[in-house]
C-alpha atoms as a PDB file:
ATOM      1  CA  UNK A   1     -57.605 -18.064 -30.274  1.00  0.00           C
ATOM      2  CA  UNK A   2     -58.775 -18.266 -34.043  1.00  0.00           C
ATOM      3  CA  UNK A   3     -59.619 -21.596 -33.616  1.00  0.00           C
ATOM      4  CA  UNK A   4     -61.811 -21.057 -30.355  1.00  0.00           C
ATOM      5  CA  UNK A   5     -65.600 -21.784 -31.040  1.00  0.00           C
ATOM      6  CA  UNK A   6     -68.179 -19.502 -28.590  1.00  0.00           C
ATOM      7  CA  UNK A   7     -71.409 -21.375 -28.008  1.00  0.00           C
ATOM      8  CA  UNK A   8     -74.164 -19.537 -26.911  1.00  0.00           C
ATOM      9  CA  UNK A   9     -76.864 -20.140 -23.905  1.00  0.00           C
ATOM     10  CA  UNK A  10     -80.174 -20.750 -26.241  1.00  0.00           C
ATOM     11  CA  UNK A  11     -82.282 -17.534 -24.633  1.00  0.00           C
ATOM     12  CA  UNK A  12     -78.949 -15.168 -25.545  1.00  0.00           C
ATOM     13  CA  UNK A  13     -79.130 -16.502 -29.158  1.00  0.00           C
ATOM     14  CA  UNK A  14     -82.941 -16.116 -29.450  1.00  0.00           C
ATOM     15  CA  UNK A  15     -82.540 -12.338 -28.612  1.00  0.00           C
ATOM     16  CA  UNK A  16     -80.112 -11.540 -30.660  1.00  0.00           C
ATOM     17  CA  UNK A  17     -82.238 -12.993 -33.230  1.00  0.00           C
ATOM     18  CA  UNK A  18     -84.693 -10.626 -32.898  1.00  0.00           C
ATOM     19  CA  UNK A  19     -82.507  -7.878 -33.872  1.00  0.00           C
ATOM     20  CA  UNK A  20     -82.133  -6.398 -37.272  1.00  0.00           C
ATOM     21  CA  UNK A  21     -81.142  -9.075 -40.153  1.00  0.00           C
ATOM     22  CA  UNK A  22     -78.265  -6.448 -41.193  1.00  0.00           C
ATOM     23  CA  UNK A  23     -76.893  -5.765 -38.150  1.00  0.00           C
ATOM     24  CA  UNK A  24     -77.132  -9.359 -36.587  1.00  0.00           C
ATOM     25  CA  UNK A  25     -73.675 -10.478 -37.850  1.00  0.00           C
ATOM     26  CA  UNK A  26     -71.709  -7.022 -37.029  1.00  0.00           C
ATOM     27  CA  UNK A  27     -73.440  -7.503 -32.752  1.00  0.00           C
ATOM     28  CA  UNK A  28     -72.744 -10.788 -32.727  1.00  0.00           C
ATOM     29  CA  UNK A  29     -68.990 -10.629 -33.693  1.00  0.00           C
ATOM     30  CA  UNK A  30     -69.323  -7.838 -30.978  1.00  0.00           C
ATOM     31  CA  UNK A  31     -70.407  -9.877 -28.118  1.00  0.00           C
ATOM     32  CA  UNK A  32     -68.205 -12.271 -28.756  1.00  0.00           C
ATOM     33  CA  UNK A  33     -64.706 -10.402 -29.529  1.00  0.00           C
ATOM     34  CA  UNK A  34     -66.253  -9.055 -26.275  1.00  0.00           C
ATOM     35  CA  UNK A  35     -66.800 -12.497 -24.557  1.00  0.00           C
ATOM     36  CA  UNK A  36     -63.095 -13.696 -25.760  1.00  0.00           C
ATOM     37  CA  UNK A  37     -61.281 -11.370 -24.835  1.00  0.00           C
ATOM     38  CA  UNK A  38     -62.591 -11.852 -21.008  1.00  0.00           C
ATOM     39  CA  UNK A  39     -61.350 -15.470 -21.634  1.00  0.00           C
ATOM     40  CA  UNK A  40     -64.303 -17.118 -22.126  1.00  0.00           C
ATOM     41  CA  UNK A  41     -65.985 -19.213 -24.812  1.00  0.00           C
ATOM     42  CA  UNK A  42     -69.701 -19.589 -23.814  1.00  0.00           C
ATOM     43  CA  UNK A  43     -71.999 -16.200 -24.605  1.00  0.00           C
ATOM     44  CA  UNK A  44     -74.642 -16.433 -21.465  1.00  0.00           C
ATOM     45  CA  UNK A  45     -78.058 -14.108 -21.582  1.00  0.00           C
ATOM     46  CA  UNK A  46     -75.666 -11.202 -18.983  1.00  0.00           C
ATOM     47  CA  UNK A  47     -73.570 -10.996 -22.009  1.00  0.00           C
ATOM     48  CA  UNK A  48     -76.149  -9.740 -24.367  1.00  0.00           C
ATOM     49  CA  UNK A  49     -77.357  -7.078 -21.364  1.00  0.00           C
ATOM     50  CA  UNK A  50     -74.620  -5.580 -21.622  1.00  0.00           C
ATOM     51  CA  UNK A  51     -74.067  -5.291 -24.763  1.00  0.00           C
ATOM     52  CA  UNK A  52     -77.700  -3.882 -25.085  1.00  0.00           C
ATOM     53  CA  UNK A  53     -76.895  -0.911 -23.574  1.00  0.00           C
ATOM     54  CA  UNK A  54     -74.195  -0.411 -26.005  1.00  0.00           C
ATOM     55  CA  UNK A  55     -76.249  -1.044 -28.932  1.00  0.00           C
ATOM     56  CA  UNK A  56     -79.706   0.295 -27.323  1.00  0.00           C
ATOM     57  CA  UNK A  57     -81.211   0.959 -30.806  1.00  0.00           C
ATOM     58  CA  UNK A  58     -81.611  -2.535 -31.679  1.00  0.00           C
ATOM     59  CA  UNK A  59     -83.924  -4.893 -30.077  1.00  0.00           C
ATOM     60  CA  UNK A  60     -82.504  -7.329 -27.796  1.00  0.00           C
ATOM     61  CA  UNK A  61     -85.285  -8.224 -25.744  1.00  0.00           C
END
């Protein structure tokens, strides 16, 4: 799976843009260990939801 590339829906990339600069890499790589490991390759806007509530002290929204 290394050589798997997630795409993400635009809206689920735009909030996790507006999330802290630092932490943006570490939530992403999150979301999409998460996303992967469900068998998927495509991060959708339900993805990011629930990771919100995991990471509730950043802005997603």
């Amino acid at each position: 799976m290394a050589d798997t590339r997630i795409t993400w829906d635009p809206e689920a990339d735009r909030r996790i843009k507006r999330s802290p600069f630092l932490m943006r890499r570490f939530i992403r790589k999150r979301i999409e260990d998460r996303v992967v490991g469900r068998g998927r390759n495509h991060v959708t806007e339900a993805d990011v939801d629930e990771s919100a509530g995991m990471y509730r002290q950043y802005r997603f929204k």
